[in-house]
Structures are given as C-alpha cells and as structure tokens.
N, C-alpha and C. Protein backbone atom coordinates (compact mmCIF):
# COMPACT_ATOMS: atom_id res chain seq x y z
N UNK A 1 11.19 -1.57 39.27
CA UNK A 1 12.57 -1.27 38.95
C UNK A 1 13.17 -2.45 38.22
N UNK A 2 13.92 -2.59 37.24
CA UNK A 2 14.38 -3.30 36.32
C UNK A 2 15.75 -3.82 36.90
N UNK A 3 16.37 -4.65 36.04
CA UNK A 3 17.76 -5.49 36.60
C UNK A 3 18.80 -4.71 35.52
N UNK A 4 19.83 -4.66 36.23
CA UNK A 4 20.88 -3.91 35.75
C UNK A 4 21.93 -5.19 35.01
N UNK A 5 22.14 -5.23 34.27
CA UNK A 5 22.91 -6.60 33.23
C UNK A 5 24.26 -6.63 33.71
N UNK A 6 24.49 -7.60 33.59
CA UNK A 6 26.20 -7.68 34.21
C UNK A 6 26.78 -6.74 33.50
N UNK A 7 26.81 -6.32 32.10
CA UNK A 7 27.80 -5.65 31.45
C UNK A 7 27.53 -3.87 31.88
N UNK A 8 26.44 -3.69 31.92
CA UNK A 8 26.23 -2.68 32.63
C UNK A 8 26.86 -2.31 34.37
N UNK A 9 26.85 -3.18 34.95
CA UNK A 9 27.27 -3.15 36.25
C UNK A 9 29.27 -3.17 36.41
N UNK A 10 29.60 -3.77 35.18
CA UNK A 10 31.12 -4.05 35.23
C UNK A 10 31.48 -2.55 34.53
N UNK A 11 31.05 -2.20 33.69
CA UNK A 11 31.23 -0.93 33.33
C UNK A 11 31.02 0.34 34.40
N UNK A 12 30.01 -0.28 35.70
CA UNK A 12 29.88 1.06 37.08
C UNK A 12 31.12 0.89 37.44
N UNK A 13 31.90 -0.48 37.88
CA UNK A 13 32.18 -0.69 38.46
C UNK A 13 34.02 -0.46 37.90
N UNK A 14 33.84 -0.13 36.58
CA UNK A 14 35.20 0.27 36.01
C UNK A 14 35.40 1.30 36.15
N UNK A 15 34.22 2.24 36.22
CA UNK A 15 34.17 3.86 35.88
C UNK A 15 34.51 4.40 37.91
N UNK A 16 34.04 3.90 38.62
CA UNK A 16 34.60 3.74 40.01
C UNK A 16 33.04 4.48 40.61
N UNK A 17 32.28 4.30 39.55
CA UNK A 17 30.84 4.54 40.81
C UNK A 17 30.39 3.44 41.64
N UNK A 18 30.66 2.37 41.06
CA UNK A 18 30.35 1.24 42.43
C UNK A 18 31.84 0.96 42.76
N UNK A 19 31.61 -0.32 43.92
CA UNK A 19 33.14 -0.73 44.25
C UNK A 19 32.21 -2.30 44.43
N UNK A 20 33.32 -3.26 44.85
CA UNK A 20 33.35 -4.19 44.85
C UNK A 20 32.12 -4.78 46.21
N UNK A 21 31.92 -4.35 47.18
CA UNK A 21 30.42 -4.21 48.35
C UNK A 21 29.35 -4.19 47.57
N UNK A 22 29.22 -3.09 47.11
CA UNK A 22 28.50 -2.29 46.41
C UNK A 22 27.73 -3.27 44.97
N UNK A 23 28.86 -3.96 44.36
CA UNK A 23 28.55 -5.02 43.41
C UNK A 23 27.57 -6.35 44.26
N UNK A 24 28.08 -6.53 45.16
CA UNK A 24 27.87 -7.89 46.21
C UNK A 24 26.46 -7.67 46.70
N UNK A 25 26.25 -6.72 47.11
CA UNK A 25 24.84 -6.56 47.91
C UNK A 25 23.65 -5.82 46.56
N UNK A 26 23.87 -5.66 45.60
CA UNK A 26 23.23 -5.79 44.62
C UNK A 26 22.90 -7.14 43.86
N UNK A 27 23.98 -7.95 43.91
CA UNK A 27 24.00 -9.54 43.37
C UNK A 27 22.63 -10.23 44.39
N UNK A 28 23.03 -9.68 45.71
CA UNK A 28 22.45 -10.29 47.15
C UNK A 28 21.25 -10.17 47.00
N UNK A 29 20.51 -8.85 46.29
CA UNK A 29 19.37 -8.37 46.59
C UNK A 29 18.17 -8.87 45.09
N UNK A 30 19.61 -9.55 44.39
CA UNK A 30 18.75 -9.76 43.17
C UNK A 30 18.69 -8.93 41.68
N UNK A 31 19.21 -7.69 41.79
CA UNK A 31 18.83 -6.73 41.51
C UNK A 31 19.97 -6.29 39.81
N UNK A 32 21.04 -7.75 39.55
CA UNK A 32 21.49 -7.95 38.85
C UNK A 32 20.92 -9.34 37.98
N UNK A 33 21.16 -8.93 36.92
CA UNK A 33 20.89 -10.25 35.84
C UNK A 33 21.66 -11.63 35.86
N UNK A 34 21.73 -12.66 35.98
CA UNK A 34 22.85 -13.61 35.86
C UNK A 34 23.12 -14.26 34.60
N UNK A 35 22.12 -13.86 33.49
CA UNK A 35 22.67 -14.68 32.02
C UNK A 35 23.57 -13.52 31.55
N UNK A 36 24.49 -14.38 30.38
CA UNK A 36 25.67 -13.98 29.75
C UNK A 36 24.91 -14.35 28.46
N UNK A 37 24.62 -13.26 28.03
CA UNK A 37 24.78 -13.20 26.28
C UNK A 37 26.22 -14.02 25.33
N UNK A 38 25.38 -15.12 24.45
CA UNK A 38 26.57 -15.36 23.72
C UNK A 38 27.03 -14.42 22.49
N UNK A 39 27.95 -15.00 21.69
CA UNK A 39 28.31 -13.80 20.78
C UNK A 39 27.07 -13.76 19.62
N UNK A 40 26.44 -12.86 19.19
CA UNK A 40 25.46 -12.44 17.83
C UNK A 40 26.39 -13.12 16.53
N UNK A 41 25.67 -13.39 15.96
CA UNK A 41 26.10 -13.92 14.44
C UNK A 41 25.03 -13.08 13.54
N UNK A 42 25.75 -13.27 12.68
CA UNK A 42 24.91 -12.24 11.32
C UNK A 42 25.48 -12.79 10.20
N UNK A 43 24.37 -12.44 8.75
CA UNK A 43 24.58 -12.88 7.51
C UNK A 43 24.36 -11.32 6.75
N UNK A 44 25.14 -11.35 5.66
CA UNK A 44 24.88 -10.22 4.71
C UNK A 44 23.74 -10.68 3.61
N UNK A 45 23.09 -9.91 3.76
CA UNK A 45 22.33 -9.75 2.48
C UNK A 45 22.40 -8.38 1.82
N UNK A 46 21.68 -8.02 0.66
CA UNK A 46 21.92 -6.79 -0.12
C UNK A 46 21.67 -5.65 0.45
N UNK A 47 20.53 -5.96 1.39
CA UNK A 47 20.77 -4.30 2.03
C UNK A 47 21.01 -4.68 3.65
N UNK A 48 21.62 -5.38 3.89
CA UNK A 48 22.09 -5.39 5.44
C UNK A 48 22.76 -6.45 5.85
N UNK A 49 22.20 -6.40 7.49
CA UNK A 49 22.87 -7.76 8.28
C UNK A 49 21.07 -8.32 8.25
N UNK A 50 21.31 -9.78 8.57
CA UNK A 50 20.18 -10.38 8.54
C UNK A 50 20.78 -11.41 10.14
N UNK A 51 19.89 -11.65 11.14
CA UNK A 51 20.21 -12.46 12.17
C UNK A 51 19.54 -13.68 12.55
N UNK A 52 20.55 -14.88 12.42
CA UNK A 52 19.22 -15.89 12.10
C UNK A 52 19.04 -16.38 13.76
N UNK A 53 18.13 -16.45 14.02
CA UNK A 53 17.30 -17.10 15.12
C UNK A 53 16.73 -18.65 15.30
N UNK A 54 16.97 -19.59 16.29
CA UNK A 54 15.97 -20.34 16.49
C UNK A 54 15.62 -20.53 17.73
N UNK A 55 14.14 -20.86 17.33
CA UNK A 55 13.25 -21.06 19.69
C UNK A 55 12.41 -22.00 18.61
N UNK A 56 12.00 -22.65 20.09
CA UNK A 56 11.37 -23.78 19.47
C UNK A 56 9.62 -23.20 20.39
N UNK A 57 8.65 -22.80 19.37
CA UNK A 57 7.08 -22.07 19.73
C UNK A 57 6.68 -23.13 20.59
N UNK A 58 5.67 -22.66 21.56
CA UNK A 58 4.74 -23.54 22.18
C UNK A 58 6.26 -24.24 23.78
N UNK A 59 7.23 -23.96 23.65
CA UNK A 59 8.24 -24.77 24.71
C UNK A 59 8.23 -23.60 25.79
N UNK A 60 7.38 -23.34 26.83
CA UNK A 60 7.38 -22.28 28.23
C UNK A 60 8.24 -22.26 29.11
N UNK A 61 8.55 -21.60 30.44
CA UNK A 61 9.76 -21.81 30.96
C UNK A 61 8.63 -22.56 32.02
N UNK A 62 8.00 -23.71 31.95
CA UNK A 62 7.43 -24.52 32.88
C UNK A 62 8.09 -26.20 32.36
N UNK A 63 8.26 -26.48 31.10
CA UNK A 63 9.03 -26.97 30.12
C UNK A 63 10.24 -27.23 29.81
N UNK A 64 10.88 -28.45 29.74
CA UNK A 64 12.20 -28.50 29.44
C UNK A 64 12.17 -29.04 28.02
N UNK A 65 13.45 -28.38 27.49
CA UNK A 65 13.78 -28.97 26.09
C UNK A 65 13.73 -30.78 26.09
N UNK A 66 13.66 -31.31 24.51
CA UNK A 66 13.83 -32.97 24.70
C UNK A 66 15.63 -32.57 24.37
N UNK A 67 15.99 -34.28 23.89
CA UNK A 67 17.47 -34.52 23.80
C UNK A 67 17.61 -34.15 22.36
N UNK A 68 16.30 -34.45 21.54
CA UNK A 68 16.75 -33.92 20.09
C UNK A 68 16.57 -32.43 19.96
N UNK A 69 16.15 -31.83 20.78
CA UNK A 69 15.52 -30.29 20.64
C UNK A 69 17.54 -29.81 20.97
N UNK A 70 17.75 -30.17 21.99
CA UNK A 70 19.18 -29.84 22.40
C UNK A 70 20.05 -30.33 21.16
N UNK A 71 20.01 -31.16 20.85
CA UNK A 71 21.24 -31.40 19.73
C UNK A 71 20.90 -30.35 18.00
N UNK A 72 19.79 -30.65 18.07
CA UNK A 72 19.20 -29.80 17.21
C UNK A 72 19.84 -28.16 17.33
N UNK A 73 19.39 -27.79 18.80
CA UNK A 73 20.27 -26.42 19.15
C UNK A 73 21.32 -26.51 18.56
N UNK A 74 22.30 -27.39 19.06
CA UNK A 74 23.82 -27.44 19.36
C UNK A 74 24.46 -27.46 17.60
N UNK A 75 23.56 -28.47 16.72
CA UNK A 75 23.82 -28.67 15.46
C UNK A 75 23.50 -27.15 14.65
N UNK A 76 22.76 -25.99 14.84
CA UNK A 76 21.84 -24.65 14.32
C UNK A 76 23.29 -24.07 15.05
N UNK A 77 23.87 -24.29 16.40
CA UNK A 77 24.90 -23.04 16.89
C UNK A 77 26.06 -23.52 16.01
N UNK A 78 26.73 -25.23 15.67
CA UNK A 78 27.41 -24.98 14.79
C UNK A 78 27.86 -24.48 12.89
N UNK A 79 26.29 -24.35 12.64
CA UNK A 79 26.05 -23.50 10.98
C UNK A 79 26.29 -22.30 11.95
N UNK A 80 25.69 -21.38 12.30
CA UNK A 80 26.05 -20.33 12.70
C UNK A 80 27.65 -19.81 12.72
N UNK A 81 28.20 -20.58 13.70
CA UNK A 81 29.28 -20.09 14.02
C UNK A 81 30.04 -20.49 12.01
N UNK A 82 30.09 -21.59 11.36
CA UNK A 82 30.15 -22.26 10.10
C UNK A 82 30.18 -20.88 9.37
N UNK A 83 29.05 -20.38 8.84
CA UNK A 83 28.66 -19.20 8.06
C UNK A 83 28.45 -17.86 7.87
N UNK A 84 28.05 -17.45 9.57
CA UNK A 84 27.68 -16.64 10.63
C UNK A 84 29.29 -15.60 10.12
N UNK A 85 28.82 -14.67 10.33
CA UNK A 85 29.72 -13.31 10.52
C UNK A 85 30.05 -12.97 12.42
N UNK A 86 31.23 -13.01 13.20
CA UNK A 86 31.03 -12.55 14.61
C UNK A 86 30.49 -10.57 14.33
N UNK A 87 29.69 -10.35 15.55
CA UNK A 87 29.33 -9.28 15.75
C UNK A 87 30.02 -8.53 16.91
C-alpha cells in the first residue's frame, strides 16, 4: 500500500471524509508522506514548457551532500527562480 501525500490528505480532509483523528493516526502509522514539494519552474521553448533539473549522479541516500554541492544547489535554485516561469 502506498503513502497518501499531504496534499492529497488535506484535500480528504477538506471534502469532510477524514476529520482531524483520522489525519493523526494515519501520520502515527506512517502512512502519510512528510516532504513538501517546492514550487516547479519552467522555461518556454518553441513547442513547450521545458523543466530544468539538477541531482548530483552517483550521491545515494547513504550519502550526504558536500558544502559546495549545497551552495551550488542554492546558487541553480536562485537562476531558476531568476528566469524560471512559476507553475
């Protein structure tokens, strides 16, 4: 059985099929996601949106980023946001 995403679960929980218990003992059991998607950026090109990406190959989740890999991030999220279209 798969994890139900926060945005999925806030949307049960608007529509009034879950309630607020109901949210809690799902959190409890695991059975919700805890990352938050940031916002998508996109570029136009001639026939579309194009989405630029970076991961750094060969880095596992046994692995932590270095200090330049992080600034590197941080410097790639501000062109993005710079050029980037919000989605």
């Amino acid at each position: 059985m798969g994890r139900l995403t926060m945005k999925e679960v806030s949307e049960l929980k608007k529509s009034g099929i879950l309630d607020k218990k109901a949210v809690e003992e799902l959190e409890n059991k695991g059975l919700v996601g805890t990352r938050k998607h940031g916002m998508k950026y996109y570029l136009k090109n001639g026939k579309g949106k194009v989405y630029p990406t970076l991961y750094f190959k060969g880095l596992g989740k046994k692995t932590t980023p270095t200090k330049e890999m992080e600034t590197f991030r941080n410097e790639f999220n501000q062109l993005l946001t710079k050029y980037g279209i919000k989605e």
